[in-house]
C-alpha atoms as a PDB file:
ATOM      1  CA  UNK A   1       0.000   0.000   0.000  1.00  0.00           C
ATOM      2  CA  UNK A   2       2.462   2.322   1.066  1.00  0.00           C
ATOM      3  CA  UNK A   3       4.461   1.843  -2.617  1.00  0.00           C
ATOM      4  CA  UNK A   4       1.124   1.997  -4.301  1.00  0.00           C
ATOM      5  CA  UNK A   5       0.866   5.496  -1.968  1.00  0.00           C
ATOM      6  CA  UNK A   6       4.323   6.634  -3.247  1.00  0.00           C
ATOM      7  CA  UNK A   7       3.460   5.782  -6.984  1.00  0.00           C
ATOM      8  CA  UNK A   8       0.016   7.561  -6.814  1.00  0.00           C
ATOM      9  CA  UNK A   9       1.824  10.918  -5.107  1.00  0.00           C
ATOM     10  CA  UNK A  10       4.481  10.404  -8.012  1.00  0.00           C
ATOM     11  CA  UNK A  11       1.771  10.509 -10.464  1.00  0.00           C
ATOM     12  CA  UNK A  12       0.046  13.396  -9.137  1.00  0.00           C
ATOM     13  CA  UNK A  13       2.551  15.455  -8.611  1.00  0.00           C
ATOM     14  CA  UNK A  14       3.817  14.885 -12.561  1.00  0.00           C
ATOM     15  CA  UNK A  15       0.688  15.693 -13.699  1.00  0.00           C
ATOM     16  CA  UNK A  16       0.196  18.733 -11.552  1.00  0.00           C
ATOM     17  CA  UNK A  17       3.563  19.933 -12.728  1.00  0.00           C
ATOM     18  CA  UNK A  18       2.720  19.584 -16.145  1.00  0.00           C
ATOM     19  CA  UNK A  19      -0.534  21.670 -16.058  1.00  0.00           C
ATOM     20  CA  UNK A  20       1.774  24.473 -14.663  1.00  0.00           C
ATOM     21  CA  UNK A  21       3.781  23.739 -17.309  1.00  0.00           C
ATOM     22  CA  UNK A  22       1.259  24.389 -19.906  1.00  0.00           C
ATOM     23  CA  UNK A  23      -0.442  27.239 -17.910  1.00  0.00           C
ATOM     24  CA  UNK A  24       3.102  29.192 -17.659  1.00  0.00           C
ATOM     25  CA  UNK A  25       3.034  28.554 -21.544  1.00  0.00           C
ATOM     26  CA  UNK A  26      -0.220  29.600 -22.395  1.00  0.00           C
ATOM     27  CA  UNK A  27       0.499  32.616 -20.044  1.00  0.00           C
ATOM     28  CA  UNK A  28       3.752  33.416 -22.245  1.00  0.00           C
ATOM     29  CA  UNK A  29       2.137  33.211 -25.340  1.00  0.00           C
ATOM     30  CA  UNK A  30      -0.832  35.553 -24.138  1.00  0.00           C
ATOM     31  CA  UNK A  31       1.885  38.181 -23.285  1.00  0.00           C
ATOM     32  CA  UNK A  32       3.769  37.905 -26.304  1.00  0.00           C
ATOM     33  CA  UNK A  33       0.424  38.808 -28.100  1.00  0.00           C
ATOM     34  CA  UNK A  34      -0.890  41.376 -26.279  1.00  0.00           C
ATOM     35  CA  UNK A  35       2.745  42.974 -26.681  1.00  0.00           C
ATOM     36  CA  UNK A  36       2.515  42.211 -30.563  1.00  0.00           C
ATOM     37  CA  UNK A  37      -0.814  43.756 -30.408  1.00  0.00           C
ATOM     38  CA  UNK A  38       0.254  47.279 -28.632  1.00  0.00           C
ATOM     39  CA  UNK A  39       3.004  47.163 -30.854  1.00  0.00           C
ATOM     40  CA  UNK A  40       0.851  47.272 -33.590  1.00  0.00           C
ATOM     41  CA  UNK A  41      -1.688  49.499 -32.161  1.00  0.00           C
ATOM     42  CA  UNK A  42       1.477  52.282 -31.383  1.00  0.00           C
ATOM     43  CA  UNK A  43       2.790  51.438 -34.647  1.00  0.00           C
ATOM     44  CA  UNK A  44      -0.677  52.426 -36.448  1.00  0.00           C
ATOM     45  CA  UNK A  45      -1.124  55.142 -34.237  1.00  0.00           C
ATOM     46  CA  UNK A  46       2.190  56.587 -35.013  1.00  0.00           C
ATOM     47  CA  UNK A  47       2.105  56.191 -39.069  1.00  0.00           C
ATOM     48  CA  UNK A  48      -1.626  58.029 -38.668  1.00  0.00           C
ATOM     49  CA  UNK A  49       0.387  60.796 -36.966  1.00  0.00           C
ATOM     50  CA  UNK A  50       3.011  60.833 -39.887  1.00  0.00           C
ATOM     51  CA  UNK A  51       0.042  60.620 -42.661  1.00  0.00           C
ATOM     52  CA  UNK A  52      -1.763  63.556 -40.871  1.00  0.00           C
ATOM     53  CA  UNK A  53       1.400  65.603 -40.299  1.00  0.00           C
ATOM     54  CA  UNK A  54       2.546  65.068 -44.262  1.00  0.00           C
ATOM     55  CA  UNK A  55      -1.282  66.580 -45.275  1.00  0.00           C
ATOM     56  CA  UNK A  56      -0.455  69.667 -42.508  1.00  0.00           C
ATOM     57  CA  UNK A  57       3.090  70.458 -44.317  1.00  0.00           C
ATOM     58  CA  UNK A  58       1.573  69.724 -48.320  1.00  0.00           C
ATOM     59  CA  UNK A  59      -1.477  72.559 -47.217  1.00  0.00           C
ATOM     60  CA  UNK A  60       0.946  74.643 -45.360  1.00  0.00           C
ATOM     61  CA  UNK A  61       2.985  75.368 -48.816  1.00  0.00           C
ATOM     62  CA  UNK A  62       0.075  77.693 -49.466  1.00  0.00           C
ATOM     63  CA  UNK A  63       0.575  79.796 -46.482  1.00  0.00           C
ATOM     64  CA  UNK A  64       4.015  81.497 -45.761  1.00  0.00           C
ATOM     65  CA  UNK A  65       4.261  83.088 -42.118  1.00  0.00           C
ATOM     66  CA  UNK A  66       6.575  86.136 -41.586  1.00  0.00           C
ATOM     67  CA  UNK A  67       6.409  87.855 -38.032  1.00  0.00           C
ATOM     68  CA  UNK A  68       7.361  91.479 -38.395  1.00  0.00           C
ATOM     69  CA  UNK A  69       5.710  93.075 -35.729  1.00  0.00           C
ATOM     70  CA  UNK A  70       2.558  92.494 -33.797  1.00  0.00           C
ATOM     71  CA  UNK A  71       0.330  94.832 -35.473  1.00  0.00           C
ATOM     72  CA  UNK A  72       1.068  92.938 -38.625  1.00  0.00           C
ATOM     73  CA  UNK A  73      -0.164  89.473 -39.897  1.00  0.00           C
ATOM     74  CA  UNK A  74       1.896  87.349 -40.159  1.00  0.00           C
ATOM     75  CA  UNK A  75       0.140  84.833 -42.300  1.00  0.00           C
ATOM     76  CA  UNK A  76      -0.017  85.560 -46.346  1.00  0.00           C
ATOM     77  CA  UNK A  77      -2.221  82.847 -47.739  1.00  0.00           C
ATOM     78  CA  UNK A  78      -2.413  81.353 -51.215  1.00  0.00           C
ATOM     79  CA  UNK A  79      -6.447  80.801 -51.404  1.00  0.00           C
ATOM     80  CA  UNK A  80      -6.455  80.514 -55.093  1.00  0.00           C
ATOM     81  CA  UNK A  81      -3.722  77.419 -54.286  1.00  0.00           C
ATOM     82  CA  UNK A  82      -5.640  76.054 -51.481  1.00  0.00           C
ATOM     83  CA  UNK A  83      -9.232  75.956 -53.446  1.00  0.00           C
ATOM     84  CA  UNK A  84      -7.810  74.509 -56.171  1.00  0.00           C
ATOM     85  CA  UNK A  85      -6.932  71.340 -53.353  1.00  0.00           C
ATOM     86  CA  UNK A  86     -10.667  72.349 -51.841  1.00  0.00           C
ATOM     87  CA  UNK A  87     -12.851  75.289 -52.574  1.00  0.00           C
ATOM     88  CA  UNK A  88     -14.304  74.275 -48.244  1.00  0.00           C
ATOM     89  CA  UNK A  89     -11.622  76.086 -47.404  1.00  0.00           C
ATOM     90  CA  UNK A  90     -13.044  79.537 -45.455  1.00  0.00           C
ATOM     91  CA  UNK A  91      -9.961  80.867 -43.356  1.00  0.00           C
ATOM     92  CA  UNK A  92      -7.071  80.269 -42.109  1.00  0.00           C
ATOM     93  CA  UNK A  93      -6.013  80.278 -38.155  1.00  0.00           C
ATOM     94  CA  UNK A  94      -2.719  81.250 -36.578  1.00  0.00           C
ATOM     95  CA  UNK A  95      -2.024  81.278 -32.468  1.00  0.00           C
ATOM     96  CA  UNK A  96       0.899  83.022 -31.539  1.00  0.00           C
ATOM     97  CA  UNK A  97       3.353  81.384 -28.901  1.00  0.00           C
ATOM     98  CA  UNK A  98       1.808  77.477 -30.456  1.00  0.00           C
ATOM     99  CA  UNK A  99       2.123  75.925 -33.720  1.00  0.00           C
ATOM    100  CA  UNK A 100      -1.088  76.750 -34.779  1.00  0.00           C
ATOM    101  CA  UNK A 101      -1.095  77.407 -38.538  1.00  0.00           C
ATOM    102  CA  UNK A 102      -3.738  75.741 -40.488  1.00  0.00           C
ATOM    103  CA  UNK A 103      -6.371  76.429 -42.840  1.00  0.00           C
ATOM    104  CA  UNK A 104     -10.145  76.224 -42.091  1.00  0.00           C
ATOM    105  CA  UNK A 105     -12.896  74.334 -44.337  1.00  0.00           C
ATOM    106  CA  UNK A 106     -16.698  74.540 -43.333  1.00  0.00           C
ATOM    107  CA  UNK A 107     -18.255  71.173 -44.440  1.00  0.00           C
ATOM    108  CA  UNK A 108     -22.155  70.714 -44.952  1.00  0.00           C
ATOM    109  CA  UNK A 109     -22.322  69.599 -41.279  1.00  0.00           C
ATOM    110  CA  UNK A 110     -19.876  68.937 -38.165  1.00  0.00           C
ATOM    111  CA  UNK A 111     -18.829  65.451 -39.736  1.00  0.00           C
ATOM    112  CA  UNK A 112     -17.178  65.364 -42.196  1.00  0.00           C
ATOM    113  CA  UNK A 113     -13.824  66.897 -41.615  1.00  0.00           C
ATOM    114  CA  UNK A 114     -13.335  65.269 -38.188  1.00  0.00           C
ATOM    115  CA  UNK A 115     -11.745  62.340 -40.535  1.00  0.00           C
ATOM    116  CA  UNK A 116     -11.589  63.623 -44.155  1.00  0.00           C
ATOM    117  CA  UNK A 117      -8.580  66.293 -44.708  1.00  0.00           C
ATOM    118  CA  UNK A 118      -8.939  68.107 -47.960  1.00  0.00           C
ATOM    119  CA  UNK A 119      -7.848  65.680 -50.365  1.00  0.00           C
ATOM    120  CA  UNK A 120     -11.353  63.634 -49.009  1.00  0.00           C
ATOM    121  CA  UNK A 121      -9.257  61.098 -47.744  1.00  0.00           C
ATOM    122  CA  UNK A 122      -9.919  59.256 -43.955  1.00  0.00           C
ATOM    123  CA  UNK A 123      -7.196  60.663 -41.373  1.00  0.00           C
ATOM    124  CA  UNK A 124      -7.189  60.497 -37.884  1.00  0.00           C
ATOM    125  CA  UNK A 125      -6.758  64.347 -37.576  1.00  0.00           C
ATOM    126  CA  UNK A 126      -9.439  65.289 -39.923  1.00  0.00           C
ATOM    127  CA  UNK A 127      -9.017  69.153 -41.239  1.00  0.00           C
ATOM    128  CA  UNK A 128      -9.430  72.247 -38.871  1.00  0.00           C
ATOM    129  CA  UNK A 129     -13.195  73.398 -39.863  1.00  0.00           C
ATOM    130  CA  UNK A 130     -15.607  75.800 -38.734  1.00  0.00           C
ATOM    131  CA  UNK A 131     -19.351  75.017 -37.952  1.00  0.00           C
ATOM    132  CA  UNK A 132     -21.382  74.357 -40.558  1.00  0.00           C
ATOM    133  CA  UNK A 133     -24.228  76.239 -38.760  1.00  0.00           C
ATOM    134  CA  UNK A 134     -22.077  79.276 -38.966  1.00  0.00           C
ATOM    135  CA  UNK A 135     -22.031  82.233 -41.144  1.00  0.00           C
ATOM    136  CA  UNK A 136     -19.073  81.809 -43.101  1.00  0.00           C
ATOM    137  CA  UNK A 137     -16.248  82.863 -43.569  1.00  0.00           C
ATOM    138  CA  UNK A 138     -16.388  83.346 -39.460  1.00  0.00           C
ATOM    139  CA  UNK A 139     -16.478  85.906 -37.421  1.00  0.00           C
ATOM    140  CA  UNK A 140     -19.912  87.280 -38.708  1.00  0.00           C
ATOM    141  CA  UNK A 141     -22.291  85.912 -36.017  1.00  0.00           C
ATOM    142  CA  UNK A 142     -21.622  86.747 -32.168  1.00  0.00           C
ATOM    143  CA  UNK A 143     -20.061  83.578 -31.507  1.00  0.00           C
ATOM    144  CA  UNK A 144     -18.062  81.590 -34.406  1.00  0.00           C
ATOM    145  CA  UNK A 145     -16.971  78.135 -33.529  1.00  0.00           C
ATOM    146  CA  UNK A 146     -13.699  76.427 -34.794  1.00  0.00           C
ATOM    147  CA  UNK A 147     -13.118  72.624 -34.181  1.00  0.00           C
ATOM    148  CA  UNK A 148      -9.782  70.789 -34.044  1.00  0.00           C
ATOM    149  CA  UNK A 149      -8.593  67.623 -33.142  1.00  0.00           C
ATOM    150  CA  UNK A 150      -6.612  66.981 -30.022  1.00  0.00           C
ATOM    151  CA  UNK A 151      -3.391  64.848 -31.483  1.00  0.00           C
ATOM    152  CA  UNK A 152      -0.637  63.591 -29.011  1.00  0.00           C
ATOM    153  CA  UNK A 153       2.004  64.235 -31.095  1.00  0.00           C
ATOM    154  CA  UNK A 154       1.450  68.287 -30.713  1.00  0.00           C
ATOM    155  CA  UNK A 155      -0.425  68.918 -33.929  1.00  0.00           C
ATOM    156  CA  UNK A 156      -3.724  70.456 -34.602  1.00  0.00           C
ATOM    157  CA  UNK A 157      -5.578  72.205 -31.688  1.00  0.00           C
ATOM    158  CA  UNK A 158      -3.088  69.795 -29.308  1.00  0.00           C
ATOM    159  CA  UNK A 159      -1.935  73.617 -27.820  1.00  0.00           C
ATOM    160  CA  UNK A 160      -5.474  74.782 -27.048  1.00  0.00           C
ATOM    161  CA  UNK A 161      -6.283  71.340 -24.414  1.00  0.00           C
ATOM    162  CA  UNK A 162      -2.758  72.388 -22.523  1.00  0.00           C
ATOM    163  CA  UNK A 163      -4.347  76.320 -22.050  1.00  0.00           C
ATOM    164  CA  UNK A 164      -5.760  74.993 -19.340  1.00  0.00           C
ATOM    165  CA  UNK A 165      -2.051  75.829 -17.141  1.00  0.00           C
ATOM    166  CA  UNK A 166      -2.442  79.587 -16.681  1.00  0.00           C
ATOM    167  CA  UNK A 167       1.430  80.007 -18.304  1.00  0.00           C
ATOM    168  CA  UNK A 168       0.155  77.932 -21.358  1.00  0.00           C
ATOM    169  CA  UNK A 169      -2.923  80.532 -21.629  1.00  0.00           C
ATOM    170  CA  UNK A 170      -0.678  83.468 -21.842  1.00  0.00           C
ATOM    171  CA  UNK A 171       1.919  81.905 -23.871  1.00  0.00           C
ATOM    172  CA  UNK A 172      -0.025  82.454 -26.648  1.00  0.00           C
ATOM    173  CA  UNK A 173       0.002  85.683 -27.347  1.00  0.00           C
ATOM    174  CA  UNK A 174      -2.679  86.550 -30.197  1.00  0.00           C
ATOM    175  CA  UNK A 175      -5.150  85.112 -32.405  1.00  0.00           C
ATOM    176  CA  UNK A 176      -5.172  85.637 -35.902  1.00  0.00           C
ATOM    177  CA  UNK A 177      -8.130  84.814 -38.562  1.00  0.00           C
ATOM    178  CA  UNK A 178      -7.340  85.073 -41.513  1.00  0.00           C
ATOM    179  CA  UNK A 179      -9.882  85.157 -44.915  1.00  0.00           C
ATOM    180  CA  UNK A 180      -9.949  86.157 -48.552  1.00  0.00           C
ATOM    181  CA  UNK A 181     -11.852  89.473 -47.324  1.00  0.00           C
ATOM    182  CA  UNK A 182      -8.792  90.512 -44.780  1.00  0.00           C
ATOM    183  CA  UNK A 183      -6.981  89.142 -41.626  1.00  0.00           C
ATOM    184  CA  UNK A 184      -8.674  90.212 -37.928  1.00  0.00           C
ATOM    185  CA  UNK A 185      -6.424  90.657 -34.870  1.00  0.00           C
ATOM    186  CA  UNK A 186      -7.867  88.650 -31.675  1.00  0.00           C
ATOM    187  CA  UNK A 187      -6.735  87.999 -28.141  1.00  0.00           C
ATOM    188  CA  UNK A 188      -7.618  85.161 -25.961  1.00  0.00           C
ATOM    189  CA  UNK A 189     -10.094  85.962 -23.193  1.00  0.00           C
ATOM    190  CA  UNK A 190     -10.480  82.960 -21.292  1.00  0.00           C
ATOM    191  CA  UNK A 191     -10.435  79.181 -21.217  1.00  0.00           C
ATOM    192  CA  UNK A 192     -13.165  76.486 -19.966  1.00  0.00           C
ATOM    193  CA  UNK A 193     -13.690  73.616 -20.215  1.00  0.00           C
ATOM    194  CA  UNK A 194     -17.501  71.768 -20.383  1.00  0.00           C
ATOM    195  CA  UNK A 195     -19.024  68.122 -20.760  1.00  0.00           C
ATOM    196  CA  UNK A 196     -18.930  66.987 -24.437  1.00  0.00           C
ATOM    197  CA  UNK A 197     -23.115  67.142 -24.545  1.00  0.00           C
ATOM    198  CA  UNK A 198     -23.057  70.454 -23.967  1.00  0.00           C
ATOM    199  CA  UNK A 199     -24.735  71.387 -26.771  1.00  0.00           C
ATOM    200  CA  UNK A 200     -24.890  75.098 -25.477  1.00  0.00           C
ATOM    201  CA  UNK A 201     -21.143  75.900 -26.059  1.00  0.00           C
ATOM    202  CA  UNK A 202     -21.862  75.847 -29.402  1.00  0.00           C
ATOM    203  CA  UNK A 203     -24.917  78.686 -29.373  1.00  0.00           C
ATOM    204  CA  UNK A 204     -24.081  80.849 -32.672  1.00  0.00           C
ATOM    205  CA  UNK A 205     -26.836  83.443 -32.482  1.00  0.00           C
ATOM    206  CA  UNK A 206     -28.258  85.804 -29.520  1.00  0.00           C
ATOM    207  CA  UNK A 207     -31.384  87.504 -29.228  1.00  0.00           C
ATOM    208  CA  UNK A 208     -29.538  90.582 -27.982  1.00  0.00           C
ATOM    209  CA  UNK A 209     -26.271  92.104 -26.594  1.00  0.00           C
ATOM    210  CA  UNK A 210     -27.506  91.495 -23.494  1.00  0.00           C
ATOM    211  CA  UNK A 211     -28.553  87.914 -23.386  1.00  0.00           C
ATOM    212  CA  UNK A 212     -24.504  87.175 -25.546  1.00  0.00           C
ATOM    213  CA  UNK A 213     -22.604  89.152 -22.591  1.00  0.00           C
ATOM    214  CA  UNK A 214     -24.913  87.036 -20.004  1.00  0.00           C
ATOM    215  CA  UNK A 215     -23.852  83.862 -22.092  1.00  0.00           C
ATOM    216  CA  UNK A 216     -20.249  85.180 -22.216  1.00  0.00           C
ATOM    217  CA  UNK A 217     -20.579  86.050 -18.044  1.00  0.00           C
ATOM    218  CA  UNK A 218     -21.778  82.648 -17.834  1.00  0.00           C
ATOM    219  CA  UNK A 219     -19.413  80.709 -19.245  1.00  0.00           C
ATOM    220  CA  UNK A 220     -15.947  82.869 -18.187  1.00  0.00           C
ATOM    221  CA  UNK A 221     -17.869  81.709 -14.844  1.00  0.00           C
ATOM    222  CA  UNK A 222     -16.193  78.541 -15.728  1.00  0.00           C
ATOM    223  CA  UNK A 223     -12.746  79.602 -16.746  1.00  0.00           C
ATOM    224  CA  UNK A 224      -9.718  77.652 -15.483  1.00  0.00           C
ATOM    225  CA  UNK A 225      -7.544  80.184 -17.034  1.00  0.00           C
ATOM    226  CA  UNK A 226      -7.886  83.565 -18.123  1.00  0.00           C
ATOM    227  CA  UNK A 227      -6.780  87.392 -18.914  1.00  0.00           C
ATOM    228  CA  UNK A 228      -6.697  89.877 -16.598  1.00  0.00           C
ATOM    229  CA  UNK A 229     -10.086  91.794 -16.145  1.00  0.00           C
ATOM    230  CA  UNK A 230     -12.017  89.133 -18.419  1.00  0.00           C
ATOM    231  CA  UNK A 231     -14.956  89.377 -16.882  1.00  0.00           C
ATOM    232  CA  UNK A 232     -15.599  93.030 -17.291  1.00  0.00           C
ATOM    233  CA  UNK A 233     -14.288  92.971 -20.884  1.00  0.00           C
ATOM    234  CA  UNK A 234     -16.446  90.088 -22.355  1.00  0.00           C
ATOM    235  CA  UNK A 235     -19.356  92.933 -21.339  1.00  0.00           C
ATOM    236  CA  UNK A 236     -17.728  95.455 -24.291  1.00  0.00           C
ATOM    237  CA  UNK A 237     -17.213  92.546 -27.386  1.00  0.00           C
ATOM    238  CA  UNK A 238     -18.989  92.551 -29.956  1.00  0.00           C
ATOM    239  CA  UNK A 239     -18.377  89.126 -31.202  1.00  0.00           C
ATOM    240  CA  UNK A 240     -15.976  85.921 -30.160  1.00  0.00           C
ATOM    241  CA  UNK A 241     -14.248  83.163 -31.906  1.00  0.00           C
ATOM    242  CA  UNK A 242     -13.947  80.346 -30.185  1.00  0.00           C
ATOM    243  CA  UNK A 243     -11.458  77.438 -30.701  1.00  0.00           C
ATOM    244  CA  UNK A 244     -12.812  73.689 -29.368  1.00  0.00           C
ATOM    245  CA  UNK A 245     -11.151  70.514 -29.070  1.00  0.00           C
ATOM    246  CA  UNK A 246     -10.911  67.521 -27.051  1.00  0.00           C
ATOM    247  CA  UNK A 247      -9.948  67.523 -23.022  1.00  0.00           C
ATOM    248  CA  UNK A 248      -9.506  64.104 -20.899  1.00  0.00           C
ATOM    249  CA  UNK A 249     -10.341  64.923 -17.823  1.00  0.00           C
ATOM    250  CA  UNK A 250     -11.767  62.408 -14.912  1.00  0.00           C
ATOM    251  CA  UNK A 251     -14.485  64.401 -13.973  1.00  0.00           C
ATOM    252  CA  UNK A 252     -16.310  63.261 -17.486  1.00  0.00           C
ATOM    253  CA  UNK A 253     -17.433  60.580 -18.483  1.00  0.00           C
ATOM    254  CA  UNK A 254     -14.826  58.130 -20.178  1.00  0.00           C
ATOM    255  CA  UNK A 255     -12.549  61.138 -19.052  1.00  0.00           C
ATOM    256  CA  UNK A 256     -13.378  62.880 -22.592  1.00  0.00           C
ATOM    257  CA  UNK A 257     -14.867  66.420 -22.439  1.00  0.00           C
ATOM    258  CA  UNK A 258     -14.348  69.970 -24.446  1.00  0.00           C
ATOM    259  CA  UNK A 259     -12.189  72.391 -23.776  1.00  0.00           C
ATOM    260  CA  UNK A 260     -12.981  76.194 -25.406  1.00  0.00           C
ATOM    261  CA  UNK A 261     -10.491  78.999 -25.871  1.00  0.00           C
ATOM    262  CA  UNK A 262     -12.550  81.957 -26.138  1.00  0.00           C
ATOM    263  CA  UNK A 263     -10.949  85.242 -28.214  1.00  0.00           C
ATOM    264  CA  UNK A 264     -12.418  88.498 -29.233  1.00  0.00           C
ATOM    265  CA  UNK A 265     -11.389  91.206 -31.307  1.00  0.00           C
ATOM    266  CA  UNK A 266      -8.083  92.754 -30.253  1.00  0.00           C
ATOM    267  CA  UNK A 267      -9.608  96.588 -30.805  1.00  0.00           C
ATOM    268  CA  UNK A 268     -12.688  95.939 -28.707  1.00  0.00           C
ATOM    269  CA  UNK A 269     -10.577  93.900 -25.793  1.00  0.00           C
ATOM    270  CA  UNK A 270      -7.915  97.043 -25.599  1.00  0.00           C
ATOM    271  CA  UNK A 271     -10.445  99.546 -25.616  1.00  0.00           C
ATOM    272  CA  UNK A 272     -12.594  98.191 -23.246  1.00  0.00           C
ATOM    273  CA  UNK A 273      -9.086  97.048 -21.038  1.00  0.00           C
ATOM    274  CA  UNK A 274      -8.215 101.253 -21.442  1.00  0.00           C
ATOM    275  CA  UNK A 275     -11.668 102.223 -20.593  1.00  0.00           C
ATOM    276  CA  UNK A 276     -11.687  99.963 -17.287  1.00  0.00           C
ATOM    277  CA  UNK A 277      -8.610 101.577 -16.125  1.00  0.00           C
ATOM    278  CA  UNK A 278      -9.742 105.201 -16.312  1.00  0.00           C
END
């Protein structure tokens, strides 16, 4: 009995070696893919980036950018070049202080050029576009809305989720729209950031000064960063522009909300900045 014993522990213990065996294996080989498949996933990731950075530098031909002085714009745009690629094309953007430089298309809705640069052709950065609800070329109702993509890699509106850091916000020192009609000189007012249902941050129209510089009081309510005497400016503008684009923060759900850099005109933000300090 006892030998039997021995033989029976012998033969338990062989087979519960082996299933370790095999579980250590199947364990291996379920690493080594899920590394393979990151890999692959960082590698895809990375040769969007490249695809989407090629289409920024082809476009970016048609703009050349000279800063002389600040009163100046910098940007001198092609638009008979850049129609010729895609007559969308409405404006063209430039944030001092970032590499902001990109041209703006206004689609037939708020689709399309989330994944289609110019060309038509799927990319994970999409164009730069303004809404389609919006008067174009921009900067004709009270509140214009620009969309970008967030990117990792630091292109599109990457510099507009980081205004969030109060050194960030004033990095960037002016706004510039630019469009076939003339360029027009803005300057950050504040930075917020809001749920990604918020379908209010996108409100175009107002029924009166009153009830935009409410809307405007309302939502600088909210900044995380902002200029100096914001609040009692936003009651002199006439109009804003306002540049949107992906935040991750916690406090949303999946960690994926908006954030919103709000600029007006750099005349009516001065005047009303001199008018405060009398």
């Amino acid at each position: 009995m006892a030998k039997d014993g021995k033989h029976t522990d012998t033969q338990t213990a062989k087979r519960g070696g082996g299933v370790r065996n095999v579980l250590s294996r199947l364990l291996i080989i379920v690493g080594v893919a899920l590394l393979l498949v990151a890999g692959g996933m960082y590698g895809y990731q990375q040769y969007s980036y490249y695809e989407q950075r090629k289409v920024n530098e082809d476009l970016a031909q048609y703009a050349s950018v000279e800063e002389e002085d600040e009163n100046t714009c910098p940007v001198t745009v092609d638009w008979d070049g850049l129609r010729a690629v895609n007559d969308d094309v409405v404006g063209w953007i430039y944030v001092g202080g970032t590499e902001i430089s990109y041209p703006v298309y206004q689609g037939e809705d708020n689709q399309h050029y989330l994944r289609h640069n110019a060309e038509g052709t799927w990319t994970v950065g999409g164009q730069i576009f303004l809404d389609h609800e919006n008067t174009a070329p921009g900067l004709v109702d009270a509140q214009s809305v620009i969309y970008g993509h967030h990117l990792l890699d630091g292109q599109m509106f990457e510099p507009i989720s980081q205004m969030d850091k109060q050194d960030k916000f004033d990095a960037a020192t002016d706004v510039w729209y630019v469009t076939p009609d003339g360029a027009t000189r803005l300057l950050p007012l504040f930075f917020y950031d809001t749920d990604r249902d918020d379908t209010a941050a996108r409100t175009l129209t107002f029924a009166s000064a009153d009830e935009f510089h409410a809307y405007l009081a309302d939502r600088c309510g909210r900044a995380l960063t902002k200029r100096a005497g914001a609040e009692t400016t936003i009651g002199s503008v006439s109009k804003v522009m306002t540049l949107s684009t992906c935040v991750y923060y916690d406090k949303y759900a999946k960690g994926h909300g908006r954030g919103l850099l709000v600029c007006a005109p750099y005349d009516e933000v001065v005047a009303a900045e001199a008018a405060a300090a009398q």
